[in-house]
Protein backbone atom coordinates (compact mmCIF):
# COMPACT_ATOMS: atom_id res chain seq x y z
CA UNK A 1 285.52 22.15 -48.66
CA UNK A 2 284.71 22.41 -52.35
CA UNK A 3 282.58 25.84 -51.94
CA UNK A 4 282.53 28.94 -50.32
CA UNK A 5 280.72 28.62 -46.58
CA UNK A 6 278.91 31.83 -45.66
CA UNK A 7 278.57 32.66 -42.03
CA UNK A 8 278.21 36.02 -39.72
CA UNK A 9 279.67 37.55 -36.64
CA UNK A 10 277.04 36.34 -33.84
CA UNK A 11 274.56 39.45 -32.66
CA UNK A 12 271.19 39.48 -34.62
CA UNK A 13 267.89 42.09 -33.77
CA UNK A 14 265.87 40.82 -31.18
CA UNK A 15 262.21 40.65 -30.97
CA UNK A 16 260.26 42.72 -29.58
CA UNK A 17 258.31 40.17 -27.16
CA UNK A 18 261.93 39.72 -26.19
CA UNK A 19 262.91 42.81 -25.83
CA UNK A 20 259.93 43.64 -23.34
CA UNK A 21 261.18 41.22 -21.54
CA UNK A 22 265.20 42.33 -21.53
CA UNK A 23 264.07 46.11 -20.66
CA UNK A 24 262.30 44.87 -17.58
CA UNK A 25 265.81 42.94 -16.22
CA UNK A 26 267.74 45.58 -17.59
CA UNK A 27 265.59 48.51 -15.32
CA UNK A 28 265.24 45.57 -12.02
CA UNK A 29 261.53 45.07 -12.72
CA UNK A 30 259.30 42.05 -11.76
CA UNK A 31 258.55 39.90 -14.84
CA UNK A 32 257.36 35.88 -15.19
CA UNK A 33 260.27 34.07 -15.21
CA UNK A 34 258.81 30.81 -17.14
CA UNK A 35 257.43 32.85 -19.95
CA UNK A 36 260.72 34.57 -20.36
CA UNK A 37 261.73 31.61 -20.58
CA UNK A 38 259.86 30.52 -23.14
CA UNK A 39 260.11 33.44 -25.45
CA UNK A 40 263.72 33.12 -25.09
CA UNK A 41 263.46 29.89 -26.99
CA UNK A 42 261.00 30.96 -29.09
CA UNK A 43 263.31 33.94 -30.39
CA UNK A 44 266.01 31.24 -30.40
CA UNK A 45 264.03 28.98 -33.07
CA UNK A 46 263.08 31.70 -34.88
CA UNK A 47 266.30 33.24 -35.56
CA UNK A 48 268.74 29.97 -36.35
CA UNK A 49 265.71 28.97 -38.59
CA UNK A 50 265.84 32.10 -40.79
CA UNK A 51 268.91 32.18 -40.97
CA UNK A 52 269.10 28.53 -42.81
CA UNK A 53 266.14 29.67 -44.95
CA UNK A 54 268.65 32.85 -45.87
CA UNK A 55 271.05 30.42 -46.69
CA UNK A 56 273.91 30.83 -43.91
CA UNK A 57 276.02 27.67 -43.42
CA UNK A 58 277.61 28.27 -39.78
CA UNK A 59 274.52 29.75 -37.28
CA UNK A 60 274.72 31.51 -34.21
CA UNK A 61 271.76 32.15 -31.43
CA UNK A 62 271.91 35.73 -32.22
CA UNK A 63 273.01 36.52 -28.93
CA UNK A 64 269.04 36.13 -27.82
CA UNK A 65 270.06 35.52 -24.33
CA UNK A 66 272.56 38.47 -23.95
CA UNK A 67 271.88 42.22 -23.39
CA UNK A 68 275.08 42.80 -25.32
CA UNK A 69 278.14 41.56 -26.48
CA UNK A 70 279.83 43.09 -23.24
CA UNK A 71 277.61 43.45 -20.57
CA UNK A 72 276.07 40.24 -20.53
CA UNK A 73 280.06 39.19 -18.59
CA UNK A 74 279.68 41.15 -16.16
CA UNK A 75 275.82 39.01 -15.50
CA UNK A 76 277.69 35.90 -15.37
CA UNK A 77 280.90 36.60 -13.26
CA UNK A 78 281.20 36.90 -9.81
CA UNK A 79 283.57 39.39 -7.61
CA UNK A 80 281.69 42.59 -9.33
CA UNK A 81 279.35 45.19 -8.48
CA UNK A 82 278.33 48.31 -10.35
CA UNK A 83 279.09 51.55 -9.53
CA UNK A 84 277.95 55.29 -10.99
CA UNK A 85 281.43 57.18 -11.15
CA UNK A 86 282.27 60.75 -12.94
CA UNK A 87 283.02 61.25 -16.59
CA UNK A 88 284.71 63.94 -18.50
CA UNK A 89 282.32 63.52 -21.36
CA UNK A 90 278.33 63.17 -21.23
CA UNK A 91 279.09 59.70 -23.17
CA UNK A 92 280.15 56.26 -21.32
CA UNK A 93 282.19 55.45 -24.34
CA UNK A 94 285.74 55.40 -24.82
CA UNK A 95 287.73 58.85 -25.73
CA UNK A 96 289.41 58.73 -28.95
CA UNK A 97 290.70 61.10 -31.74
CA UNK A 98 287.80 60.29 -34.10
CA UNK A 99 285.59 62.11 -31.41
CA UNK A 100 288.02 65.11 -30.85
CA UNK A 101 288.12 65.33 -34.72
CA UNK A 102 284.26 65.09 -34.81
CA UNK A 103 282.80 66.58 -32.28
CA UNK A 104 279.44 67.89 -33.37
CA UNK A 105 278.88 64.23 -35.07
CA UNK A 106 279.60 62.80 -31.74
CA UNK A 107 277.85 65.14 -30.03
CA UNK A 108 274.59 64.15 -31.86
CA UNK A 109 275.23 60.63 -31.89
CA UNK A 110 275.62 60.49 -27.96
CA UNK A 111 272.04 62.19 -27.87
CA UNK A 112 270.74 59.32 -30.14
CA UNK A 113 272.44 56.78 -28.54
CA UNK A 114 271.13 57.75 -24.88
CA UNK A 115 267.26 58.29 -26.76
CA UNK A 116 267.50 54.96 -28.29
CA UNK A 117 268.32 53.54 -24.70
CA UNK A 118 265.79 55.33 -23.15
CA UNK A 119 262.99 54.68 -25.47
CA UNK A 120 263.86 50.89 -25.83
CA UNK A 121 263.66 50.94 -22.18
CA UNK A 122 260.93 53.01 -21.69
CA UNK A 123 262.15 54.94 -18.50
CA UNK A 124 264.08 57.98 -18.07
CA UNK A 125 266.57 56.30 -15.82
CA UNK A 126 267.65 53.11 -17.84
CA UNK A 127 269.89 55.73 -19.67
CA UNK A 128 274.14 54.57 -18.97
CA UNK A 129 274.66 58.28 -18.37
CA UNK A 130 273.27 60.53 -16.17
CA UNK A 131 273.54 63.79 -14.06
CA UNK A 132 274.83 63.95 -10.74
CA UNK A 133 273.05 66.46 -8.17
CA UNK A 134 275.54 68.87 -9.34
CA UNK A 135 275.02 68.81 -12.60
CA UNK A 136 277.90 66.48 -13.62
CA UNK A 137 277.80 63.50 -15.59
CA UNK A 138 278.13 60.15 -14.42
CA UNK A 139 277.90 56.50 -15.59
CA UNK A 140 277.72 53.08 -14.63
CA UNK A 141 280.92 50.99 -14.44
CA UNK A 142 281.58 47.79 -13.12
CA UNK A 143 284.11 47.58 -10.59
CA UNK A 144 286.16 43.98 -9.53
CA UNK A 145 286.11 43.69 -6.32
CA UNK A 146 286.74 40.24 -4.98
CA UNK A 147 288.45 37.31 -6.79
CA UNK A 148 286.61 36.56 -10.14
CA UNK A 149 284.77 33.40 -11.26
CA UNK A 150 282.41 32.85 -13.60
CA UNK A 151 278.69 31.61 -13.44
CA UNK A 152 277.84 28.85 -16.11
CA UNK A 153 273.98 28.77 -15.44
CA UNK A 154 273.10 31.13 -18.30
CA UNK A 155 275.66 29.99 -20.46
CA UNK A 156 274.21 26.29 -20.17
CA UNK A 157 270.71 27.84 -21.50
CA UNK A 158 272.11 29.27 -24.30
CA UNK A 159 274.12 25.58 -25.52
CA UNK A 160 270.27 24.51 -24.63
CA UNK A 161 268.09 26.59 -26.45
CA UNK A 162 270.85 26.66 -29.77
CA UNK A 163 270.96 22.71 -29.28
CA UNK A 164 266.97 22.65 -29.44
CA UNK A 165 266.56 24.85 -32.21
CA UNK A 166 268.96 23.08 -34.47
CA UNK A 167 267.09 19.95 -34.24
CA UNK A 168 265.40 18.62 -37.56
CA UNK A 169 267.76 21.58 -39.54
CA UNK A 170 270.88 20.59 -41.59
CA UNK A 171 273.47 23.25 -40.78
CA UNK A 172 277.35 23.27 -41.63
CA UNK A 173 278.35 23.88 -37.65
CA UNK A 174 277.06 26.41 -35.58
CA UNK A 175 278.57 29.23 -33.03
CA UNK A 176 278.20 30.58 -29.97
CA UNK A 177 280.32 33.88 -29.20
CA UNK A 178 282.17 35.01 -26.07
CA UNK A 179 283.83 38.44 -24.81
CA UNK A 180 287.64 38.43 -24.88
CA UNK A 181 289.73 39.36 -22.28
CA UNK A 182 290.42 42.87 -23.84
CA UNK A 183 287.15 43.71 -24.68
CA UNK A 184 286.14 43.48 -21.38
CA UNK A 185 285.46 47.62 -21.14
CA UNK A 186 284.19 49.59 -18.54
CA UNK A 187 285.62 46.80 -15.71
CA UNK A 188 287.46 48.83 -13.38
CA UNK A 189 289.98 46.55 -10.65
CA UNK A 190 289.90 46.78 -7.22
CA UNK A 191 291.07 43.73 -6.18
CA UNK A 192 294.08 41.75 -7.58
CA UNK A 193 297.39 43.66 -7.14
CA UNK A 194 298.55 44.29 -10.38
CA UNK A 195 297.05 44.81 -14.31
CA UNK A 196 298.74 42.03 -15.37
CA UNK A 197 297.37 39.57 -12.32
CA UNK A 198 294.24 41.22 -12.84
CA UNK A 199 294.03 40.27 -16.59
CA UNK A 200 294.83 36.96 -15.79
CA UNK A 201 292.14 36.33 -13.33
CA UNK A 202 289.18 37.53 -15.91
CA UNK A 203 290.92 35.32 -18.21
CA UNK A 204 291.06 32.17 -15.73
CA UNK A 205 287.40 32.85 -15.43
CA UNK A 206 286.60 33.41 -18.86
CA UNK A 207 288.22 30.03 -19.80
CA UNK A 208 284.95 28.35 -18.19
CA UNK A 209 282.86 29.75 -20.93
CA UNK A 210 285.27 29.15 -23.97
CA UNK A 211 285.75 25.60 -22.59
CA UNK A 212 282.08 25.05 -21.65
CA UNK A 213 281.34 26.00 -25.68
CA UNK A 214 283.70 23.78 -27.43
CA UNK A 215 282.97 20.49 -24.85
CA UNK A 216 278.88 21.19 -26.08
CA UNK A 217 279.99 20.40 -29.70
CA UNK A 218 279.90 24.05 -30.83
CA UNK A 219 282.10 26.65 -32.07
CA UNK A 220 283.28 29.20 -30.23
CA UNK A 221 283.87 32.76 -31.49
CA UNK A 222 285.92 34.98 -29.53
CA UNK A 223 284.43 38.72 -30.05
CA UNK A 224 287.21 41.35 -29.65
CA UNK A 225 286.03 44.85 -30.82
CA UNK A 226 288.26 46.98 -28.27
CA UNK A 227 291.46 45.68 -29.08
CA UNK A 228 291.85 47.76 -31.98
CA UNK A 229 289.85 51.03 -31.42
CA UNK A 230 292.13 51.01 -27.88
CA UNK A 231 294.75 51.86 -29.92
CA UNK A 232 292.90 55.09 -31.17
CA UNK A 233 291.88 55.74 -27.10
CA UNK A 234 295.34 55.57 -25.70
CA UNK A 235 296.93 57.64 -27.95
CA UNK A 236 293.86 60.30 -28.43
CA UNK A 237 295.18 60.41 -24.10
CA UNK A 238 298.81 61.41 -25.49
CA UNK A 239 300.20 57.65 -25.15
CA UNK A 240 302.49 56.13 -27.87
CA UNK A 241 301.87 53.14 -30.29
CA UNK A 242 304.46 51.17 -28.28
CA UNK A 243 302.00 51.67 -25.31
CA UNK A 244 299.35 50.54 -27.53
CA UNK A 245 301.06 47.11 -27.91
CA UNK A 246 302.01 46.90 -24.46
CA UNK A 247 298.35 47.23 -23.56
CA UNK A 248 297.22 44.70 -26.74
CA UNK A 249 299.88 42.23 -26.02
CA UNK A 250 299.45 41.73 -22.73
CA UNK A 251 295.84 40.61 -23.43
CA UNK A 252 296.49 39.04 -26.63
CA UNK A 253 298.69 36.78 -24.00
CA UNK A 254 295.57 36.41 -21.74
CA UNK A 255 293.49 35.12 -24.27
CA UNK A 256 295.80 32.68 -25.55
CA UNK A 257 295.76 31.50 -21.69
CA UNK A 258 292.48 30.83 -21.37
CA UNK A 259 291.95 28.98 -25.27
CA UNK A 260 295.00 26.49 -23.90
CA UNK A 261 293.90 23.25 -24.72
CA UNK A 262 291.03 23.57 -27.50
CA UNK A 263 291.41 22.68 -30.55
CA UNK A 264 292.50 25.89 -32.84
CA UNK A 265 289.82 24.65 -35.38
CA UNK A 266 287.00 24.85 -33.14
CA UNK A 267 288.06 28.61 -32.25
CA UNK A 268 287.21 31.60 -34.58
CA UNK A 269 288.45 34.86 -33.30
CA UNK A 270 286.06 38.39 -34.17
CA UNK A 271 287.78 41.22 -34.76
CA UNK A 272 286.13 45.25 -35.61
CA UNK A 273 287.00 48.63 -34.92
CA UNK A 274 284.05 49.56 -32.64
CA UNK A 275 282.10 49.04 -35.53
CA UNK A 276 279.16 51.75 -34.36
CA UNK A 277 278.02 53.94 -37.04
CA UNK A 278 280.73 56.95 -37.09
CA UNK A 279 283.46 57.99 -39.04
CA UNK A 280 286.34 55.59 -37.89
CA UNK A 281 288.64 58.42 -39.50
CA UNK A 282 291.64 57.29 -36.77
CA UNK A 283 291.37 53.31 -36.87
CA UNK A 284 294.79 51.62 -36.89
CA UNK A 285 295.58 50.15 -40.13
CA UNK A 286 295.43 46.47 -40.38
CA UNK A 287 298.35 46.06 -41.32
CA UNK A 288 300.10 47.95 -37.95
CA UNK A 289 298.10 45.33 -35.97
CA UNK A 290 297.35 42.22 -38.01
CA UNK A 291 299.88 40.30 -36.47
CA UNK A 292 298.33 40.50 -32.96
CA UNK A 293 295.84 38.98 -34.75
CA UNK A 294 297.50 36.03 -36.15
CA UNK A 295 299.06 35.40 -32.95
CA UNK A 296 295.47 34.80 -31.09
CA UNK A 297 295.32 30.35 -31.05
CA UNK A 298 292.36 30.03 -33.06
CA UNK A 299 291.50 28.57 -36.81
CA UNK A 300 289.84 31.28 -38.98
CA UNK A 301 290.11 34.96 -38.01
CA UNK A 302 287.06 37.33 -38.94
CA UNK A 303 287.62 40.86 -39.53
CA UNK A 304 285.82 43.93 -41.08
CA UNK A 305 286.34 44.57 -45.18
CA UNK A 306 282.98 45.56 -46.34
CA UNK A 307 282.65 49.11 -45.11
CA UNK A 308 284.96 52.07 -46.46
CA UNK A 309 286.98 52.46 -44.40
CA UNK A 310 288.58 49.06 -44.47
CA UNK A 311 287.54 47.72 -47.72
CA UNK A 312 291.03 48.15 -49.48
CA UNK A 313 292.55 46.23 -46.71
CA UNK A 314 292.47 42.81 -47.98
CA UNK A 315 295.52 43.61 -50.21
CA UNK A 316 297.50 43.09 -47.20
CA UNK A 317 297.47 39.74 -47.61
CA UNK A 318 299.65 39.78 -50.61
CA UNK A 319 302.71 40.06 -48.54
CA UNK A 320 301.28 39.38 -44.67
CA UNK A 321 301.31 34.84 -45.00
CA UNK A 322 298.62 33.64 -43.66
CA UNK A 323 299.95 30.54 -41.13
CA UNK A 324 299.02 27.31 -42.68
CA UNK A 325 295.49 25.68 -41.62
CA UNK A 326 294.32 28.96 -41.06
CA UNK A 327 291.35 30.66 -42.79
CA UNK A 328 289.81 34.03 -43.14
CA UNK A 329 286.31 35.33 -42.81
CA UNK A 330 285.87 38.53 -44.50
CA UNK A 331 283.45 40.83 -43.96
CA UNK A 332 281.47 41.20 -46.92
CA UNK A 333 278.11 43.00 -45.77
CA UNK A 334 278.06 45.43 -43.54
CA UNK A 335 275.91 46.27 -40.92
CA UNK A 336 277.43 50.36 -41.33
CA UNK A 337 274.52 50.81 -44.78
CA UNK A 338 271.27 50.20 -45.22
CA UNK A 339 272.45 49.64 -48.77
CA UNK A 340 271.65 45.61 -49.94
CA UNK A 341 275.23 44.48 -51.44
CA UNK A 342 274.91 43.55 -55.08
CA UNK A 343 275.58 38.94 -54.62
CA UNK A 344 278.40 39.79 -57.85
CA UNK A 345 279.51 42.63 -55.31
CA UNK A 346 279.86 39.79 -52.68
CA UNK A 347 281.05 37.59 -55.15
CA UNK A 348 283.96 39.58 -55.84
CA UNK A 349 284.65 40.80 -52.77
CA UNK A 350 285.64 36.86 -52.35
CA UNK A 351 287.35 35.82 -55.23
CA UNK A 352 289.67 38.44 -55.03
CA UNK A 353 290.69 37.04 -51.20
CA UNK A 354 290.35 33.54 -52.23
CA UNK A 355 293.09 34.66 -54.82
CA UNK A 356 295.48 35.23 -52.87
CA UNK A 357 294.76 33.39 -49.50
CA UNK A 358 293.28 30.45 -51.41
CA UNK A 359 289.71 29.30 -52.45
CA UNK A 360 289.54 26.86 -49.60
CA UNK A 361 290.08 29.14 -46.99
CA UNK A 362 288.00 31.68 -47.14
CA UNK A 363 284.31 32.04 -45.75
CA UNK A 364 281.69 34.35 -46.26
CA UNK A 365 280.96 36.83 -43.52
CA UNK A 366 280.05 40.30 -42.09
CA UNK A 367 281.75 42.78 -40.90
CA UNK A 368 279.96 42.86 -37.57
CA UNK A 369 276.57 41.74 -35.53
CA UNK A 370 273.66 44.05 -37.03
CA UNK A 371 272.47 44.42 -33.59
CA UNK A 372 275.01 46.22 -31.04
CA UNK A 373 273.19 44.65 -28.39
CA UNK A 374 269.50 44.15 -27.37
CA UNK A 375 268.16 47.76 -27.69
CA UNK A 376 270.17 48.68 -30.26
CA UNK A 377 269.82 47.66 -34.19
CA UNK A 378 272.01 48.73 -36.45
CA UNK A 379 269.24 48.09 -39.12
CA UNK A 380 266.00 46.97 -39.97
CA UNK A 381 265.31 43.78 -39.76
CA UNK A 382 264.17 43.16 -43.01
CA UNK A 383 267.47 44.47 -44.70
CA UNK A 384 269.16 42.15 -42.05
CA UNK A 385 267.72 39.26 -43.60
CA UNK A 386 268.39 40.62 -46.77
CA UNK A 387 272.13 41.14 -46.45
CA UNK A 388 272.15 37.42 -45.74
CA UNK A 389 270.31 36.36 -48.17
CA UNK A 390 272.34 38.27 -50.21
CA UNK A 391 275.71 36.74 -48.98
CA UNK A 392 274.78 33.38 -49.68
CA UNK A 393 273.83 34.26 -53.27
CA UNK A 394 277.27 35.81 -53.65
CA UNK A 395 278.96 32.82 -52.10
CA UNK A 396 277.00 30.55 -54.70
CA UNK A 397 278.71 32.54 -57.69
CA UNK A 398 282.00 32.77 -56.12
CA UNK A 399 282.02 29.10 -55.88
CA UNK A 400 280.74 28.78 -59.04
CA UNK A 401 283.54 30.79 -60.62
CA UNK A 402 286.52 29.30 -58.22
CA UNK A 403 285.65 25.63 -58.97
CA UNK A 404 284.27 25.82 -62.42
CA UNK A 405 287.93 24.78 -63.70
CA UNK A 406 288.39 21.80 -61.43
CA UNK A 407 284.82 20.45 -61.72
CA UNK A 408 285.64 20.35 -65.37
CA UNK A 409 288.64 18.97 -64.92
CA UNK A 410 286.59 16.03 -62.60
CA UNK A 411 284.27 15.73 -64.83
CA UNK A 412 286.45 14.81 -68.04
C-alpha cells in the first residue's frame, strides 16, 4: 500500500426502525417478518454507504443483524437454552477489581445500564437482571446442554445484505466480525466432560462461521473483548496471573483451531479491555499479554490506543517485534469521549506507530464498536460519523507526511 487505510472495529448505532424491530425479538413479541426483513437491508445500505462517504476504506455491516457482539452466538448455535440463575451482585457482568475499587461508580452505572435496557426495550422485564420472589437477584445465562453446532441461516443474510449494499461502491475490502472462543461469556457447560473438551466443541462450531466469512470473499474479524479484562476477573476472585494464562491460553489454542486453514491475511483479530465506559483502573498491561496476542493466526491485530488508559502503550512496540507480514490497527478514536479527535491528533497518533512498526503496516482504526450492541450507543450518532470522518482526514495527512520523501524521490 502506498497510504494509510482507515478502518473500524465492526458495531455501529442502529436505527431506530431497526431497533423497534430488535426489542420486539429480544422481549418474544409478534412482528412482520418480511418487513424486518427489509429494514434490515435498508439499515445495511445505509450504514456501509456512510461510512464510504466518511471516508473509511475497509467497511463492516455494523453488526445490523446482531443484538450484540455476544449474544447474537448464542441465536445461532444449537445445544443451548437460557436459564435465570443467582448472582452475588445486582449486575450480570463480570466481577473484577475495578468494581471493588469503584463501587459507587459501578453502582450507578449498573442502574443506567439496566434503564437503558429497559427503556430501549420498552418493558419492565427485558431487563438481564432481575429479582427473584425472595428478593434476590438473578440473571439470564445460557447454559450448553447438548453437543454444539452452529446455525448458518443468519449468518448467510448478513454475507447477503453486506454483498448487496456494496454493489455500485468502490471500497478497499470489507469485514464481517465474529465472537471468539473466549469471549463467549455468560455460557455455562453442562454437557461435554471437561473445560478443555468443552472449549473445543464451541470452537469446532464456531469454525463454520469464520470459514463461512472468508469462502464469501470477506474479511473476517475475530472480536475478543474478554480475554483481557478476564485477567482482572480471576484475580479480583483471589486467582494468580499464572491462572490467568492458563485460562487465556487454553482459548488462545481454541481459536487458533478453528482459523486452521484460512489464510492469516484474510483474518484480523479485535482486541479491548471491556471497553464500556468506566475506569479500567486494573486492565493488564499490554505488554503482560501482548504476546497471546501475536500468537492468535491472523494478519493485522487491532487493539485499543486512543483512550487514557492505553494511549502510552504503543511504545511497546519498540522492543516487542512485530512477526513479519503482520500489521497493526490502532485505535485512534475512541468510542470512551464524546470529544471529536483533532485529524493532526490522528495523524500523529499514526506516524509515531508507523515509526516504529513501519508505514506500510499500519491502518487506521478505533478503539472499539461505538455501539455495545443494539440498545446500547456509546454515542451519538452524529459524533459517530464524525470520529470517522475525522480518521480518514488524519489518515490523509499521515500519508501525506510518511510518503512525501519517496514520492519525491519518484518523482525526480
Amino acid at each position: 500500500m502506498d497510504r494509510i487505510l482507515t478502518t473500524h472495529t465492526g458495531s455501529l448505532i442502529r436505527p431506530p426502525d431497526l431497533l423497534a424491530f430488535l426489542g420486539k425479538m429480544e422481549l418474544g413479541e409478534p412482528f412482520d417478518q418480511a418487513e424486518y426483513e427489509r429494514t434490515l437491508r435498508a439499515a445495511v445500505d445505509h450504514v456501509v454507504r456512510r461510512q464510504v462517504e466518511a471516508g473509511v476504506d475497509v467497511v463492516s455491516d455494523g453488526e445490523m443483524g446482531k443484538s450484540t457482539w455476544i449474544t447474537y452466538l448464542y441465536e445461532r448455535l444449537r445445544g443451548l437454552e437460557s436459564r435465570m440463575v443467582p448472582l452475588e451482585s445486582t449486575s450480570i457482568l463480570p466481577p473484577s477489581r475495578d468494581r471493588q475499587a469503584f463501587p459507587g461508580f459501578y453502582a450507578e452505572h449498573d442502574a443506567q445500564f439496566d434503564k437503558a435496557n429497559r427503556e430501549s426495550l420498552g418493558a419492565a422485564g427485558a431487563a438481564d437482571v432481575i429479582e427473584d420472589e425472595a428478593g434476590e437477584p438473578e440473571g439470564k445465562v445460557w447454559v450448553c446442554t447438548g453437543p454444539l453446532s452452529y446455525d448458518e441461516t443468519a449468518l448467510q443474510r448478513d454475507i447477503a445484505n453486506l454483498r448487496g449494499a456494496l454493489e455500485g461502491l468502490e471500497v478497499q475490502d470489507a469485514f464481517l466480525p465474529a465472537v471468539a472462543p473466549a469471549s463467549a461469556y455468560w455460557l455455562r457447560n453442562e454437557h461435554y466432560a471437561t473445560d478443555e473438551e468443552f472449549v473445543f466443541a464451541l470452537a469446532d462450531a464456531m469454525a463454520v462461521e469464520y470459514r463461512a466469512i472468508v469462502d464469501s470473499g470477506f474479511m473476517l474479524q475475530v472480536d475478543d473483548a474478554v480475554l483481557m479484562h478476564e485477567c482482572d476477573s480471576i484475580l479480583s476472585l483471589g486467582g494468580s496471573f499464572e491462572d490467568y494464562r492458563r485460562w487465556a491460553e487454553l482459548r488462545v489454542d481454541a481459536l487458533n483451531h478453528a482459523l486452521t486453514g484460512l489464510p492469516e491475511d484474510r483474518v484480523r483479530y479485535h482486541v479491548c479491555w471491556g471497553s464500556w465506559h468506566g475506569p479500567h483502573a486494573y486492565d493488564p498491561p499490554l505488554r503482560d499479554v501482548v504476546d497471546l496476542v501475536l500468537r492468535v493466526k491472523a494478519g493485522a491485530y487491532a487493539i485499543e490506543q486512543a483512550n487514557p488508559r492505553h494511549e502510552h502503550e504503543w511504545r511497546i512496540w519498540e522492543d516487542v517485534a512485530l512477526p513479519e507480514g503482520k500489521k497493526l490497527i490502532p485505535g485512534v478514536v475512541t468510542h470512551h469521549t464524546n470529544v471529536v479527535e483533532h485529524p493532526e491528533l490522528i495523524a500523529e497518533r499514526l506516524k509515531r506507530l508507523a515509526g516504529l512498526v513501519g508505514r506500510e503496516n499500519v491502518i487506521g482504526g478505533t478503539d472499539c464498536g461505538f455501539a455495545q450492541g443494539a440498545f446500547l450507543q456509546r454515542t451519538h450518532p452524529e459524533i459517530q460519523w464524525a470520529k470517522l470522518e475525522a480518521l480518514a482526514e488524519g489518515a490523509r495527512i499521515a500519508t501525506g507526511q510518511l510518503w512525501a520523501g519517496a514520492r519525491g524521490s519518484a518523482a525526480v
